[in-house]
PDB file of N, CA and C in Angstrom:
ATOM      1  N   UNK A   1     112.363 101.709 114.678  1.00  0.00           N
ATOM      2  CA  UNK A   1     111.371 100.648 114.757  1.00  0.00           C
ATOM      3  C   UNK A   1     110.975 100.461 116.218  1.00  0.00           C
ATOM      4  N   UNK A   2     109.541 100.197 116.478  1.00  0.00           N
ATOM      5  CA  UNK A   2     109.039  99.782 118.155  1.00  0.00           C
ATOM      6  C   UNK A   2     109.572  98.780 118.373  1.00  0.00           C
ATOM      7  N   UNK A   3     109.903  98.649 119.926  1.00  0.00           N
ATOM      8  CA  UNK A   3     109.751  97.259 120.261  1.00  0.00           C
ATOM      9  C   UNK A   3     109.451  95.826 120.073  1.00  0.00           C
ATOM     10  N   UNK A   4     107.518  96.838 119.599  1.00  0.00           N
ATOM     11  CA  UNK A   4     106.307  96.154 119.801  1.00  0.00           C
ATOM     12  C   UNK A   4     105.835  96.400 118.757  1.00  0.00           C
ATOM     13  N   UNK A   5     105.391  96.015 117.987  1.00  0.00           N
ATOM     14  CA  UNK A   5     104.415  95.929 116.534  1.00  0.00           C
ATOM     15  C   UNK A   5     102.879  95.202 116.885  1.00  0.00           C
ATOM     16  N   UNK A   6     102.005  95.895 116.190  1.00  0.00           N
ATOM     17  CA  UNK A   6     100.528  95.168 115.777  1.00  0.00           C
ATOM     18  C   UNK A   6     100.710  94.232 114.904  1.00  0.00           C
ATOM     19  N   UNK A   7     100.479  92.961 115.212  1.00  0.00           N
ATOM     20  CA  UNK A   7     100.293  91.798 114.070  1.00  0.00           C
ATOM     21  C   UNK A   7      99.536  92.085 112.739  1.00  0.00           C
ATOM     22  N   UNK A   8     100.166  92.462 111.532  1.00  0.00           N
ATOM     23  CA  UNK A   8      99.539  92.767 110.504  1.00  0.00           C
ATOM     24  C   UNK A   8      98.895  91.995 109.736  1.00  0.00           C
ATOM     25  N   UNK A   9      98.693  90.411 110.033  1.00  0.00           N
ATOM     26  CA  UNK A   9      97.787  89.574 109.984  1.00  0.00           C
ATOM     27  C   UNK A   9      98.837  88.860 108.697  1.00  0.00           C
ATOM     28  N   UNK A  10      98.353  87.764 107.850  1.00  0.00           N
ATOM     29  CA  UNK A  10      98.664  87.210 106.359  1.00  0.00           C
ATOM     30  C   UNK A  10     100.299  87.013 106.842  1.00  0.00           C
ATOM     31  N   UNK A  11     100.607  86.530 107.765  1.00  0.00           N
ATOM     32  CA  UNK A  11     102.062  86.213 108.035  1.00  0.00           C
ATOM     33  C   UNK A  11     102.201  84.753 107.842  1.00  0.00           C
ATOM     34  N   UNK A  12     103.171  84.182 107.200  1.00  0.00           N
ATOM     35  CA  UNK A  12     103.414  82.523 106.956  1.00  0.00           C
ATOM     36  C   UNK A  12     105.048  82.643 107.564  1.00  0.00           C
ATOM     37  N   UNK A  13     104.855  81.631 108.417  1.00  0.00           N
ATOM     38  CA  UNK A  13     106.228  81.107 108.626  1.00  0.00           C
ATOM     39  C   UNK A  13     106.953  80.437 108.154  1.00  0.00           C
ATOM     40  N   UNK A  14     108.315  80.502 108.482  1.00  0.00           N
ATOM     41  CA  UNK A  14     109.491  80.455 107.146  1.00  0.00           C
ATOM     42  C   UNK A  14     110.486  79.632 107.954  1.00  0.00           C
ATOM     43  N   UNK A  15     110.252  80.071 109.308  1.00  0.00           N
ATOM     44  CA  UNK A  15     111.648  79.411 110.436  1.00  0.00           C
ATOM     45  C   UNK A  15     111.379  79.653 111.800  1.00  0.00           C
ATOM     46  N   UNK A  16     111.359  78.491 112.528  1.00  0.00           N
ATOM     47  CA  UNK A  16     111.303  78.737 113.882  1.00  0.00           C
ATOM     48  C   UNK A  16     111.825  77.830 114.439  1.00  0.00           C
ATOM     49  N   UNK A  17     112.848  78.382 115.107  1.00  0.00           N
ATOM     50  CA  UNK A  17     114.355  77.956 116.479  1.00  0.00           C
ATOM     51  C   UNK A  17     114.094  78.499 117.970  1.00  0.00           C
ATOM     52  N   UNK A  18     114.847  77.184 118.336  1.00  0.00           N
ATOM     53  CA  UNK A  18     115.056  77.750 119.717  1.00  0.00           C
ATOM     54  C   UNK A  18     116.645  77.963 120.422  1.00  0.00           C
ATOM     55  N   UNK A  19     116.402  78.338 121.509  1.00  0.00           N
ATOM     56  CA  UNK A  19     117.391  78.635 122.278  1.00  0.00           C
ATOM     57  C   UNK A  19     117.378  78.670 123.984  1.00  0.00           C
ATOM     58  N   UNK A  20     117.690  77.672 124.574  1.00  0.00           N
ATOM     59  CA  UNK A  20     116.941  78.273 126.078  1.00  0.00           C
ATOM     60  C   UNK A  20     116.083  78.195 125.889  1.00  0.00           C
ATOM     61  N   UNK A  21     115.272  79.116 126.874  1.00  0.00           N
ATOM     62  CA  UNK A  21     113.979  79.153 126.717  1.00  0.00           C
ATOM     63  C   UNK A  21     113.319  80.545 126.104  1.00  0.00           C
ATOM     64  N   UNK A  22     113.788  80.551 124.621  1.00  0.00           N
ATOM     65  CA  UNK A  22     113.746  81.450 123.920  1.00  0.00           C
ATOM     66  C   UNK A  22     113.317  80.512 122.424  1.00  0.00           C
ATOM     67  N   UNK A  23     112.092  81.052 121.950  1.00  0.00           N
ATOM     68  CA  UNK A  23     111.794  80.452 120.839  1.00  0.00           C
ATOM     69  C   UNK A  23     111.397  82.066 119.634  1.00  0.00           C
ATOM     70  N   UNK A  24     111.915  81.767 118.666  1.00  0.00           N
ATOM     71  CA  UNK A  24     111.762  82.675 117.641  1.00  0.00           C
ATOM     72  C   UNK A  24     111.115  81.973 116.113  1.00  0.00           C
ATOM     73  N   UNK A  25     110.365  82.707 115.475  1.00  0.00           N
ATOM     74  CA  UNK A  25     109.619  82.404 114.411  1.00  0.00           C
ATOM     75  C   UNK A  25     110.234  83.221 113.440  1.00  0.00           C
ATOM     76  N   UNK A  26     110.414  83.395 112.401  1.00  0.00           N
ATOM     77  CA  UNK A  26     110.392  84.362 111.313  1.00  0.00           C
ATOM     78  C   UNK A  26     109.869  84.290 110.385  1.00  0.00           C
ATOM     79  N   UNK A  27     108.875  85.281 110.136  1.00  0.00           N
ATOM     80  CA  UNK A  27     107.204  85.123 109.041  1.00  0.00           C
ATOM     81  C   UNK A  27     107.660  86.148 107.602  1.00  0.00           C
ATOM     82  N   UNK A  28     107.444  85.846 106.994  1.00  0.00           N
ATOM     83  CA  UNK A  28     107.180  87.008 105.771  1.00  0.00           C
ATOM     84  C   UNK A  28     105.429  87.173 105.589  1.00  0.00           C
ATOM     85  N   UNK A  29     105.336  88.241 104.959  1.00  0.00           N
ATOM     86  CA  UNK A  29     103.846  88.863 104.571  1.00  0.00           C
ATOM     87  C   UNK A  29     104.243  89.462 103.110  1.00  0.00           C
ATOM     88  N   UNK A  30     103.101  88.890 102.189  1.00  0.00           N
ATOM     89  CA  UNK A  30     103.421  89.545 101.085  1.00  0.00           C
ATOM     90  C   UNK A  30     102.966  90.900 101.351  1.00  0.00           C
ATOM     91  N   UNK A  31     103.226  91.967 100.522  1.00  0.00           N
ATOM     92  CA  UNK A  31     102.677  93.500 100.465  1.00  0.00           C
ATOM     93  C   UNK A  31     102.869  93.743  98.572  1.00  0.00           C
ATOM     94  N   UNK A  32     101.592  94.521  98.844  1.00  0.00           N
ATOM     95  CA  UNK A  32     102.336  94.893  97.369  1.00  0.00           C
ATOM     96  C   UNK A  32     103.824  95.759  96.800  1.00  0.00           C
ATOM     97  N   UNK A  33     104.335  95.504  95.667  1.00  0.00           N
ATOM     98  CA  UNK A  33     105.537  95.807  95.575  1.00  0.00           C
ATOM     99  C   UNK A  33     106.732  95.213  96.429  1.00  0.00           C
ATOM    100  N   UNK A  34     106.386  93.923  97.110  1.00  0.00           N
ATOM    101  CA  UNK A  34     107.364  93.340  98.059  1.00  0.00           C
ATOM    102  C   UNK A  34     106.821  92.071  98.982  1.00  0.00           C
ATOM    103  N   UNK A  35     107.802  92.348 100.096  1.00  0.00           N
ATOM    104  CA  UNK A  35     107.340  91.122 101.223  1.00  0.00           C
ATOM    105  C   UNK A  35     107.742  92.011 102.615  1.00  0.00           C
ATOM    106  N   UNK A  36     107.789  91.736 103.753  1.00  0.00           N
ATOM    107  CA  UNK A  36     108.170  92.166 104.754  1.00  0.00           C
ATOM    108  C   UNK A  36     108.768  91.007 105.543  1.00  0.00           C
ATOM    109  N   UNK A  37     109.737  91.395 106.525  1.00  0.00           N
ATOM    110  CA  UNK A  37     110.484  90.142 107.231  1.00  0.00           C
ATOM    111  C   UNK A  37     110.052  90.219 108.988  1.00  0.00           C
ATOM    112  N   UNK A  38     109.295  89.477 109.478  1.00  0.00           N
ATOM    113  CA  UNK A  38     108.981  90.083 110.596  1.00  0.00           C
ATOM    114  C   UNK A  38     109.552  88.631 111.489  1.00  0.00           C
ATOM    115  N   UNK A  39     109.913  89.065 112.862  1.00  0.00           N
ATOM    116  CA  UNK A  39     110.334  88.040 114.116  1.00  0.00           C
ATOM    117  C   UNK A  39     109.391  87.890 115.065  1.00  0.00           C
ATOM    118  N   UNK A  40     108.568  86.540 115.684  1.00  0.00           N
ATOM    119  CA  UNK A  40     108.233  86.407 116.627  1.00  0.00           C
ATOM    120  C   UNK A  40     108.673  86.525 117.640  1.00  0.00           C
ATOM    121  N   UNK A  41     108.961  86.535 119.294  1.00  0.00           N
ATOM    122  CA  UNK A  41     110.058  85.939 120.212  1.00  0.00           C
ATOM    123  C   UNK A  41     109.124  85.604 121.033  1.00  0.00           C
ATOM    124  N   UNK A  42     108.890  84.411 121.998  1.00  0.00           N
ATOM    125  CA  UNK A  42     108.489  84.081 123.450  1.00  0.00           C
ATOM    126  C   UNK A  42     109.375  83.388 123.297  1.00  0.00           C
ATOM    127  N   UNK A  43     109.864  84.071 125.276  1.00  0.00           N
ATOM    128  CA  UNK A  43     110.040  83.383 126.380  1.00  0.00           C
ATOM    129  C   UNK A  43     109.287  82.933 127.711  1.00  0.00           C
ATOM    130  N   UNK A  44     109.648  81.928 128.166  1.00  0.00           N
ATOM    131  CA  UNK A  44     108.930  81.237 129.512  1.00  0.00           C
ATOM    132  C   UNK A  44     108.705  82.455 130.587  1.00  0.00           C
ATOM    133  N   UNK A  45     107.616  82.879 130.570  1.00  0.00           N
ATOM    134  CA  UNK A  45     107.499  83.625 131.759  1.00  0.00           C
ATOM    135  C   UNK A  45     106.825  85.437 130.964  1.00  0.00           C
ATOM    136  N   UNK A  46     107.239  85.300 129.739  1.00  0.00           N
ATOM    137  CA  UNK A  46     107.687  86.888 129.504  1.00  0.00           C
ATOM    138  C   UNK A  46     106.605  86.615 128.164  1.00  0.00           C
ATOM    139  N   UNK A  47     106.149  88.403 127.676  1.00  0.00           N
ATOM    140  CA  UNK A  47     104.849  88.526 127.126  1.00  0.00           C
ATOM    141  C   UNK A  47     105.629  88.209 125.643  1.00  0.00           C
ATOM    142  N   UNK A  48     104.901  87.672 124.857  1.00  0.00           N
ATOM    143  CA  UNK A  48     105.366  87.546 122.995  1.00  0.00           C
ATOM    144  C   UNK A  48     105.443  88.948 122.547  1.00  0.00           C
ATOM    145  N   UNK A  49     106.828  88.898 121.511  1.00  0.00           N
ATOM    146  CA  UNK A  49     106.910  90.480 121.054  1.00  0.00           C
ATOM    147  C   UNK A  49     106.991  89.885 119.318  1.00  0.00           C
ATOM    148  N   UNK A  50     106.165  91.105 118.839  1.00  0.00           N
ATOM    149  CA  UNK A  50     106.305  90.830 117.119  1.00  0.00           C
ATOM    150  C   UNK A  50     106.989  92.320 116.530  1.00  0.00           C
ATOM    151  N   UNK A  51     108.191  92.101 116.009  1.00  0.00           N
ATOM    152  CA  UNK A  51     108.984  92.978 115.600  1.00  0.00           C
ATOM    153  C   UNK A  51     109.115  93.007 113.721  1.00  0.00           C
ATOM    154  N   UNK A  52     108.905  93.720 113.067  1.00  0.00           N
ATOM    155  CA  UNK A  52     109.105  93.856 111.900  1.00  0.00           C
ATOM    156  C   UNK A  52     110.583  94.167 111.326  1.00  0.00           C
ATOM    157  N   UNK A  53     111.634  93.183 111.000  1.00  0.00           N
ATOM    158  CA  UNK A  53     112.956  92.953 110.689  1.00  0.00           C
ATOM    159  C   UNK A  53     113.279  93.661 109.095  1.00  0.00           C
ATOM    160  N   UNK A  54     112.960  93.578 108.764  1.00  0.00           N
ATOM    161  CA  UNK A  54     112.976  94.297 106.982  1.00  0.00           C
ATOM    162  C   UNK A  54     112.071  94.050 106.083  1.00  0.00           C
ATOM    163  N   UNK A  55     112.438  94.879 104.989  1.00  0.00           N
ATOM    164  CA  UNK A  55     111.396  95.171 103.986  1.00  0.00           C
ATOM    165  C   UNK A  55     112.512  94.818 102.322  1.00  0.00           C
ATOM    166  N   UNK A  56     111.475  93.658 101.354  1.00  0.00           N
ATOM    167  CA  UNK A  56     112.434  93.330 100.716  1.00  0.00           C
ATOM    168  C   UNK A  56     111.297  94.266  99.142  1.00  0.00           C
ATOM    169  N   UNK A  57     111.771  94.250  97.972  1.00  0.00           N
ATOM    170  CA  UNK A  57     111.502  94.439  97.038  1.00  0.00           C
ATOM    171  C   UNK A  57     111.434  93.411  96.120  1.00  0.00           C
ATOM    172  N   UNK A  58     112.304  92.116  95.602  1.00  0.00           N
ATOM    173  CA  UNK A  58     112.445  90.934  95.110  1.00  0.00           C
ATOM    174  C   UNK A  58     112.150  90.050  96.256  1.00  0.00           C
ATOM    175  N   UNK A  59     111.144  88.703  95.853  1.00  0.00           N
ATOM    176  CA  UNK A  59     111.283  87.280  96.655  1.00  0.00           C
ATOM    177  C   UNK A  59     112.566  87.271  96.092  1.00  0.00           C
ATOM    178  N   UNK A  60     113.596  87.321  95.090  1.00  0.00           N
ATOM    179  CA  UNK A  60     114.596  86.269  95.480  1.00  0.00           C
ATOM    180  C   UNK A  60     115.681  86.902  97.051  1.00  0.00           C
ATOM    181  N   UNK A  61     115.535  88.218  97.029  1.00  0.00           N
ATOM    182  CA  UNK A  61     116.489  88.808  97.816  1.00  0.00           C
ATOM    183  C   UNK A  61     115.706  88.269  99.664  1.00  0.00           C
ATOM    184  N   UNK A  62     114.651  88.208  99.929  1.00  0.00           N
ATOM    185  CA  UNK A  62     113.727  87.817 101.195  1.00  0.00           C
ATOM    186  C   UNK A  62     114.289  85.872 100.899  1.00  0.00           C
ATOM    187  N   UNK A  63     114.528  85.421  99.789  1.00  0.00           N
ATOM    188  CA  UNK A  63     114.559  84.008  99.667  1.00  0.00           C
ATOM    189  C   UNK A  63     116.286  83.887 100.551  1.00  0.00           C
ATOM    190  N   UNK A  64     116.959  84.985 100.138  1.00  0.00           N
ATOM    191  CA  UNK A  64     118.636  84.573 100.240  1.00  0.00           C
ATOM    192  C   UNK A  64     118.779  85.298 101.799  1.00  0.00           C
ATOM    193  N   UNK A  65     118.349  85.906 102.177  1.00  0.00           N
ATOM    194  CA  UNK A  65     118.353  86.727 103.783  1.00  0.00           C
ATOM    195  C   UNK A  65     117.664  85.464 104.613  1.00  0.00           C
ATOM    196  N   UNK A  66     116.805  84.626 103.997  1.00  0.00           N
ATOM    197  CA  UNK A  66     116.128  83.562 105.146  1.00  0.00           C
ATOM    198  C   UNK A  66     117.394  82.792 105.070  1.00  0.00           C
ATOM    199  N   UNK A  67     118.111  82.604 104.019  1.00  0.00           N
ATOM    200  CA  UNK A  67     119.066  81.624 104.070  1.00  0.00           C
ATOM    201  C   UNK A  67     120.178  81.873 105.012  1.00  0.00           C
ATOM    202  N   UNK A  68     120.566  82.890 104.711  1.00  0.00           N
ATOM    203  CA  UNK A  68     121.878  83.375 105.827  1.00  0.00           C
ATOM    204  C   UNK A  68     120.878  83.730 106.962  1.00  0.00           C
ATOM    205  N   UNK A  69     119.680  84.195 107.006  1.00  0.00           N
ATOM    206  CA  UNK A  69     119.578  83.804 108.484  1.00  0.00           C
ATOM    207  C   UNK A  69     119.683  82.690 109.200  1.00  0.00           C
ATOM    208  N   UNK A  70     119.425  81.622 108.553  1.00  0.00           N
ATOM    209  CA  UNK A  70     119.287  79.932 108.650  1.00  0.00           C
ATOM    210  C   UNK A  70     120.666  79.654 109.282  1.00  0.00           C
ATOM    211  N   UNK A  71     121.680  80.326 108.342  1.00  0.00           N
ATOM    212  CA  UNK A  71     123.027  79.679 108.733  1.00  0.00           C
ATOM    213  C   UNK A  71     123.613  80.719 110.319  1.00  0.00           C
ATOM    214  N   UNK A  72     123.451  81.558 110.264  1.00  0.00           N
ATOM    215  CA  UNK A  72     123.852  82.639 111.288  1.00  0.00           C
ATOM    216  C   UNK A  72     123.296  81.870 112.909  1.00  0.00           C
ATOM    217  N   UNK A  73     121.568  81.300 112.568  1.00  0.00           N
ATOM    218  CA  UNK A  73     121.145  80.879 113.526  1.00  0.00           C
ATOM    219  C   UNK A  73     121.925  79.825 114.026  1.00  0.00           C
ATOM    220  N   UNK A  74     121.769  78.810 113.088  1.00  0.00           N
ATOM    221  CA  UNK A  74     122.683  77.721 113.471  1.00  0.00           C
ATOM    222  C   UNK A  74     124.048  77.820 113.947  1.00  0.00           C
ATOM    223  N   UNK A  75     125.011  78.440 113.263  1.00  0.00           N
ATOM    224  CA  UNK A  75     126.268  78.997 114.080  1.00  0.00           C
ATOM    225  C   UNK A  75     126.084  79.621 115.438  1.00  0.00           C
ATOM    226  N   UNK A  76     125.239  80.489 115.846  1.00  0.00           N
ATOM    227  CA  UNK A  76     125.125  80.660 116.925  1.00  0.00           C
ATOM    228  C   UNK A  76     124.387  80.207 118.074  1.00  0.00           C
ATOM    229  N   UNK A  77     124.302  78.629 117.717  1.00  0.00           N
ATOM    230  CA  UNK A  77     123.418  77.824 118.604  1.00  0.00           C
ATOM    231  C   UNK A  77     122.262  77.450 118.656  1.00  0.00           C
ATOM    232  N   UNK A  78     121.479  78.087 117.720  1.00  0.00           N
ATOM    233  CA  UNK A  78     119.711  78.032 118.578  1.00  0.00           C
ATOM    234  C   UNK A  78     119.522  76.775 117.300  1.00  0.00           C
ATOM    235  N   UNK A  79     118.799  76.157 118.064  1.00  0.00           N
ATOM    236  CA  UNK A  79     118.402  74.681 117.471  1.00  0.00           C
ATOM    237  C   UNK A  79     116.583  74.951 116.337  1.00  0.00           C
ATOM    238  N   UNK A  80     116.879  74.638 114.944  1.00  0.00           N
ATOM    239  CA  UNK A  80     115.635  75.050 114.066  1.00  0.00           C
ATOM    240  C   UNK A  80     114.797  73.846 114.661  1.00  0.00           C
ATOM    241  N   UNK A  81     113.585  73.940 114.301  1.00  0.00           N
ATOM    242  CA  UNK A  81     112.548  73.122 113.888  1.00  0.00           C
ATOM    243  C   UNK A  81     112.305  72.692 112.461  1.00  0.00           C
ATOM    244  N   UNK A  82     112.446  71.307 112.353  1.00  0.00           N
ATOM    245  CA  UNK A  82     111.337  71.423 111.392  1.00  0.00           C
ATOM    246  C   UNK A  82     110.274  71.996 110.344  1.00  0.00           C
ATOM    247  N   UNK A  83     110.461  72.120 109.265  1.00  0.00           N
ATOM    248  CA  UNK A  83     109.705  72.855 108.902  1.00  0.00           C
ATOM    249  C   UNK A  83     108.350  71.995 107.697  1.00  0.00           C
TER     250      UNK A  83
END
């Protein structure tokens, strides 16, 4: 996978935390036959990177990966927003 990804547009956000001065989003996009899991990141100073994280086949399986991402985030500090 690049770095760097082209924004494939039809992205809805699902979760966005911070950390420092590190803020992350995580969007799904429907596709047909699935969804895709993609990460925002800006930091203060530094250019936004959009990375494409996985590719699911079932919403329920993209529903239960946001969840343990939810909890992983939180255990490791970075403070959610609101959603």
């Amino acid at each position: 996978m690049d770095d760097q990804e082209q924004d494939p547009g039809d992205l809805r956000e699902f979760l966005r935390c911070r950390k420092g001065d590190e803020t992350r989003a995580y969007k799904l996009r429907i596709v047909p036959g699935g969804a895709e899991l993609w990460r925002s990141t800006e930091k203060a100073g530094g250019k936004p990177t959009l990375i494409k994280e996985d590719d699911f086949n079932r919403a329920e399986d993209a529903g239960r990966t946001l969840e343990e991402l939810e909890i992983r985030l939180k255990a490791g500090g970075w403070r959610l927003f609101d959603r």
